[in-house]
N, C-alpha and C. Protein backbone atom coordinates (compact mmCIF):
# COMPACT_ATOMS: atom_id res chain seq x y z
N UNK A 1 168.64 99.58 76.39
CA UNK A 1 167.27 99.67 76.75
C UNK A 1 167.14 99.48 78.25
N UNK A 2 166.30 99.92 78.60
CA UNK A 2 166.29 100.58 79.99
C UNK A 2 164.79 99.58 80.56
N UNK A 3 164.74 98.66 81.81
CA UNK A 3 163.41 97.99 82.00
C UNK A 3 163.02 99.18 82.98
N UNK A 4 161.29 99.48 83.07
CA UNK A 4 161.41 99.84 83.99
C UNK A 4 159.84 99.05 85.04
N UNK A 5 159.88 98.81 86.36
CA UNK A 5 158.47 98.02 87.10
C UNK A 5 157.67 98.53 87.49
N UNK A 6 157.16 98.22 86.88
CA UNK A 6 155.54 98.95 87.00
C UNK A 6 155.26 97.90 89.03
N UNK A 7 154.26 98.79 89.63
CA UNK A 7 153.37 97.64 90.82
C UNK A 7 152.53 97.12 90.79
N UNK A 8 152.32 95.67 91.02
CA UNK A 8 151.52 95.49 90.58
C UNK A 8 150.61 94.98 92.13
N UNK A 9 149.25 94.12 91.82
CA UNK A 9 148.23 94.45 93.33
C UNK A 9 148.99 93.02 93.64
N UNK A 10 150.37 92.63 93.37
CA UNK A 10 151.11 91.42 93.63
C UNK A 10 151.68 91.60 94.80
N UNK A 11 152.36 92.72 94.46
CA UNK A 11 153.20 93.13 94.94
C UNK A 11 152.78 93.84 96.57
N UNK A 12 154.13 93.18 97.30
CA UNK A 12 154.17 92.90 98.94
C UNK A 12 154.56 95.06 99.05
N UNK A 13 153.49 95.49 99.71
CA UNK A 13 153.50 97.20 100.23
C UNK A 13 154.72 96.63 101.35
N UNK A 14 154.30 95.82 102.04
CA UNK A 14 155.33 95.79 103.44
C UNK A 14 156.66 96.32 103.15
N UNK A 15 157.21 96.07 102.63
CA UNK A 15 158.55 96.20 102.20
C UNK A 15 158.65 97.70 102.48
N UNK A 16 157.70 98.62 102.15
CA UNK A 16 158.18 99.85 102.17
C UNK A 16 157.56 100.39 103.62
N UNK A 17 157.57 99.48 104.43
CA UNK A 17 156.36 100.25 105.67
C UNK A 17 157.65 99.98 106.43
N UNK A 18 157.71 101.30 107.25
CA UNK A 18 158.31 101.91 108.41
C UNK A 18 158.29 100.69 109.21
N UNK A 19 159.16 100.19 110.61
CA UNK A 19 159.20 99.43 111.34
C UNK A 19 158.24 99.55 112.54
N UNK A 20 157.86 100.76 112.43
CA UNK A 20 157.14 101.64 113.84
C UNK A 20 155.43 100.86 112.81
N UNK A 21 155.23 100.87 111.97
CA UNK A 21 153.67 99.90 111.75
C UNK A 21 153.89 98.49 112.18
N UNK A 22 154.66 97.88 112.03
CA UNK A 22 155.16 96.51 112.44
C UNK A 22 155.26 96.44 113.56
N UNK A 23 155.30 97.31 114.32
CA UNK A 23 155.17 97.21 115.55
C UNK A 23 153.93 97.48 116.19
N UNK A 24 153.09 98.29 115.54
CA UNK A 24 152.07 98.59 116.27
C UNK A 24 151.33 97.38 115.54
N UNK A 25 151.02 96.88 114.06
CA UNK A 25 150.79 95.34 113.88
C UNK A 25 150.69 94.32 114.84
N UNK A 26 152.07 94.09 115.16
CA UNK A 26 152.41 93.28 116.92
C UNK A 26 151.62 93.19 117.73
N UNK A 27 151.61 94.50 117.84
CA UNK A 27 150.47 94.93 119.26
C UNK A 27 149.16 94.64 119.02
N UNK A 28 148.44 95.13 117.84
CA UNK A 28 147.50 94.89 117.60
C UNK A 28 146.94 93.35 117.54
N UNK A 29 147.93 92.85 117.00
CA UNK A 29 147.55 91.07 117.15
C UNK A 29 147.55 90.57 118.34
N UNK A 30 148.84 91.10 119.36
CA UNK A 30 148.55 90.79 120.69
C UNK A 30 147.44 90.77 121.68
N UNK A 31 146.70 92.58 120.84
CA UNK A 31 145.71 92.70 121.53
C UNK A 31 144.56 91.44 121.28
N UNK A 32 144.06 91.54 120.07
CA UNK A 32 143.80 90.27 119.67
C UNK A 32 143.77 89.02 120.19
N UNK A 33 145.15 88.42 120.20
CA UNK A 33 145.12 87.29 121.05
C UNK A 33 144.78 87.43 122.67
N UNK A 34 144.66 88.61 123.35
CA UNK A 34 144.58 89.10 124.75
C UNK A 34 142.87 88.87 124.79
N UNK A 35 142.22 89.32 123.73
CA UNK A 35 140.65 89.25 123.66
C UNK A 35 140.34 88.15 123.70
N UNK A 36 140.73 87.22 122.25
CA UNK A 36 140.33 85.94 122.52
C UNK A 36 140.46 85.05 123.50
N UNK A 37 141.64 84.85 124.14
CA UNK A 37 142.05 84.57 125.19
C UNK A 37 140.95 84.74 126.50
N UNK A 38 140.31 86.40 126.85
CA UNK A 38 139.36 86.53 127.52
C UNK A 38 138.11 86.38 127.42
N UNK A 39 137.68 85.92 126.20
CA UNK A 39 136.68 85.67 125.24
C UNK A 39 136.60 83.77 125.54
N UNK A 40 137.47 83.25 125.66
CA UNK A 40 137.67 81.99 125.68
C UNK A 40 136.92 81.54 127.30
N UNK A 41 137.83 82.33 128.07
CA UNK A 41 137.77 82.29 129.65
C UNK A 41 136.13 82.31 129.91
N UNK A 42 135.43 83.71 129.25
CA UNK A 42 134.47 83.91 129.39
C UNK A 42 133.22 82.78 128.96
N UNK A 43 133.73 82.18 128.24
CA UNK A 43 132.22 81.17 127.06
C UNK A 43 132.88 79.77 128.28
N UNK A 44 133.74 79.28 128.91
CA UNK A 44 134.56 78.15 130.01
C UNK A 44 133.43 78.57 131.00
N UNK A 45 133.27 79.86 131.50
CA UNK A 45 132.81 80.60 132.91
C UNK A 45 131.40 80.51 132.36
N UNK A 46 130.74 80.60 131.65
CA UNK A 46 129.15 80.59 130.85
C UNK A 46 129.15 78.83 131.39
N UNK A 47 130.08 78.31 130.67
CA UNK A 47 129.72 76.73 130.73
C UNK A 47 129.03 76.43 131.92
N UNK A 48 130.11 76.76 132.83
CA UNK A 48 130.47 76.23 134.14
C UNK A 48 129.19 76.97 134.87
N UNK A 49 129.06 77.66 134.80
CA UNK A 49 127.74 78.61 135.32
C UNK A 49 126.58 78.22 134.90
N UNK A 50 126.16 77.47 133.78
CA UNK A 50 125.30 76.47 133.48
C UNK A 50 125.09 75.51 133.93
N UNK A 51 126.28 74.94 133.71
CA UNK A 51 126.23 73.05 134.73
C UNK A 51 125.52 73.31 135.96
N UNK A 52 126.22 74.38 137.17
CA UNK A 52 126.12 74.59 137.92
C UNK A 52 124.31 75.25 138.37
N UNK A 53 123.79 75.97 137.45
CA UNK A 53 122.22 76.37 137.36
C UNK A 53 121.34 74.90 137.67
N UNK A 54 122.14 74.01 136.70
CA UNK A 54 121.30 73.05 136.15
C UNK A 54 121.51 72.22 137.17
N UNK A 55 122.39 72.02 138.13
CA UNK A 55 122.50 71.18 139.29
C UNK A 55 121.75 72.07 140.14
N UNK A 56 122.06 73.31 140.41
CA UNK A 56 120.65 73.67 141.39
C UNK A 56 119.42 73.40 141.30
N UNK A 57 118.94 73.88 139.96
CA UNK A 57 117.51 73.62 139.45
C UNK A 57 117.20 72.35 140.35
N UNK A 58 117.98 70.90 139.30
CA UNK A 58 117.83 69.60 140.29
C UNK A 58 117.20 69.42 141.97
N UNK A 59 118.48 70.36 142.32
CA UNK A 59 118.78 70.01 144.15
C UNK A 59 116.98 70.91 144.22
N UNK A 60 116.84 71.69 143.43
CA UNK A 60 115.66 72.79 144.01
C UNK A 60 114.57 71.93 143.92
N UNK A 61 114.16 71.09 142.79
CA UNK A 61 113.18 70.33 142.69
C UNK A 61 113.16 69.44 143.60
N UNK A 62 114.08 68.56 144.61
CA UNK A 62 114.42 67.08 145.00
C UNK A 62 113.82 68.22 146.30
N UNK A 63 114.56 69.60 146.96
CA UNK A 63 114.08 69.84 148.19
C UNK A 63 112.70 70.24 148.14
N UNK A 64 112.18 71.10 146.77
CA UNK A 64 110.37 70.99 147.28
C UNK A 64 109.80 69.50 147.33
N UNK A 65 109.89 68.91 146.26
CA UNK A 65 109.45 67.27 146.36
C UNK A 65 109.62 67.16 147.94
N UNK A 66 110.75 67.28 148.67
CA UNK A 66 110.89 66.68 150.28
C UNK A 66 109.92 67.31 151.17
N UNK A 67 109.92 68.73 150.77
CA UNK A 67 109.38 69.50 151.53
C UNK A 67 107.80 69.32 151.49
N UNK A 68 107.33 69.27 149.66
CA UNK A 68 105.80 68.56 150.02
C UNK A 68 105.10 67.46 151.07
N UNK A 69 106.96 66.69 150.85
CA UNK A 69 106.19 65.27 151.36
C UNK A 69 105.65 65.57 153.14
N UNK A 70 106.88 65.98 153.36
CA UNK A 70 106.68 66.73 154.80
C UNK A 70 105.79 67.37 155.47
N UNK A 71 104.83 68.30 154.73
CA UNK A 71 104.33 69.33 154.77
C UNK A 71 102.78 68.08 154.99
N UNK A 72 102.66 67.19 154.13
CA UNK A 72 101.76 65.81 153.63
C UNK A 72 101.61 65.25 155.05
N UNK A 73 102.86 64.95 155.89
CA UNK A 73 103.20 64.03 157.24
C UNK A 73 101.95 65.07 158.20
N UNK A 74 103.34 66.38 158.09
CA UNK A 74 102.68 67.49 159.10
C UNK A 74 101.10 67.23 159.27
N UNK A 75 100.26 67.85 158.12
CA UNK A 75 98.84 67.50 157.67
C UNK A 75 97.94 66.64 158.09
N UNK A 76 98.93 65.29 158.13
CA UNK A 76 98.44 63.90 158.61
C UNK A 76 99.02 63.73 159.90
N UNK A 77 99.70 64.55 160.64
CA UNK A 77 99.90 64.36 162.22
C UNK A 77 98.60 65.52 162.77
N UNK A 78 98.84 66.37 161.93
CA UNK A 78 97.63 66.99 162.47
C UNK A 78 96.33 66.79 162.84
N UNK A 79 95.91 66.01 161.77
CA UNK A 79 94.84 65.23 161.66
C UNK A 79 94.65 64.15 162.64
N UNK A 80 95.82 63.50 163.02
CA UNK A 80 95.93 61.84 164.02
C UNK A 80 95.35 63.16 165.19
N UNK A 81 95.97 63.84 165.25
CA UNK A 81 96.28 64.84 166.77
C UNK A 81 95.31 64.94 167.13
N UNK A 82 94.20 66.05 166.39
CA UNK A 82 92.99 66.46 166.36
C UNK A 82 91.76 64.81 166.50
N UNK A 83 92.31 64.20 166.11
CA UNK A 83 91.26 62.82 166.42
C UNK A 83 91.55 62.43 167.91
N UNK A 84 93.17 62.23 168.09
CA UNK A 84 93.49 61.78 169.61
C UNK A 84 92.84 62.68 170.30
N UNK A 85 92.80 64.07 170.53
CA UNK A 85 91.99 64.89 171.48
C UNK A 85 90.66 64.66 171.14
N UNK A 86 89.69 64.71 170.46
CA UNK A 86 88.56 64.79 170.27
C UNK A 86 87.90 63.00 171.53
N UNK A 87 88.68 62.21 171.33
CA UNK A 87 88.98 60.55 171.96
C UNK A 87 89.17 60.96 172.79
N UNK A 88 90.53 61.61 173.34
CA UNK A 88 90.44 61.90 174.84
C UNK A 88 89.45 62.81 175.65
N UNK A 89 88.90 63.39 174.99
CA UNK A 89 87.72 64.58 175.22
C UNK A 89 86.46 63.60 175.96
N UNK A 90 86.46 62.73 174.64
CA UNK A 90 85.01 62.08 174.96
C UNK A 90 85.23 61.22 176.57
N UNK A 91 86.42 60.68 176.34
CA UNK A 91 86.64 59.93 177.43
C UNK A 91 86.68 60.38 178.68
N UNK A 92 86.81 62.11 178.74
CA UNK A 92 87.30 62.34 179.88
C UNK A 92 85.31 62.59 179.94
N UNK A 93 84.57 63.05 178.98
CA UNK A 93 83.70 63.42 179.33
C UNK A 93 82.37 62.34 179.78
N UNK A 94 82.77 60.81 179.79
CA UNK A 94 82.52 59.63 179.89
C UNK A 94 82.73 59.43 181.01
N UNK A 95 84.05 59.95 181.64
CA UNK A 95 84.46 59.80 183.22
C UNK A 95 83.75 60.40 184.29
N UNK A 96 83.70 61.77 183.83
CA UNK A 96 82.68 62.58 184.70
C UNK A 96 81.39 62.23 184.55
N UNK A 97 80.67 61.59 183.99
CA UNK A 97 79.36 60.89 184.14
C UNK A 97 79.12 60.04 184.89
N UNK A 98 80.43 59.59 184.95
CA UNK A 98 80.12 58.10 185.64
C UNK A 98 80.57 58.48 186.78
N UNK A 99 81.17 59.30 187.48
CA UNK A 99 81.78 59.95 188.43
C UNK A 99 79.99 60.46 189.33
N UNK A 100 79.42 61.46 188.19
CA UNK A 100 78.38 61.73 189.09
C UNK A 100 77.23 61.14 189.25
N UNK A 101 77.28 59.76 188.97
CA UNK A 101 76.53 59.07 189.21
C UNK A 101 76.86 58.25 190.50
């Protein structure tokens, strides 16, 4: 009596595949690992490009805050300024009175 094997969906196809698929397999996983790999780099470079937003944002808020305050001084020198002349005005115009008298 004679056995004979049936295939079953057990059963490993590889065995009968050419070496030239196994190779391009290879490659294909390589490629694979070549993606993820740049895929990896890329979501590191997202990170880092975040942190980095989020420290500007910071520095951006701290220099308008400075710059208001400044802008506040300016405002209020302006103001001293415009009083000192208006004082020296009167005074000079206090002098000449008394001058033509």
């Amino acid at each position: 009596m004679q056995m004979v094997f049936k295939k079953t969906l057990f059963d490993d196809n590889r065995l009968s595949e050419k070496p030239k698929d196994l190779e391009e397999e290879v490659m294909s996983l390589e490629k694979i690992k070549n993606l993820e790999d740049k895929i990896a780099i890329a979501i590191e470079r997202v990170k880092t490009l975040k942190e980095e937003k989020a420290f500007t944002e910071r520095r951006i808020k701290e220099l308008e805050m400075l710059l208001d305050e400044r802008n506040q001084e300016i405002e209020q020198l302006k103001i001293e300024k415009k009083l000192i002349k208006e004082q020296v005005e009167s005074l000079l115009n206090e002098l000449e009175t008394i001058e033509l008298e």
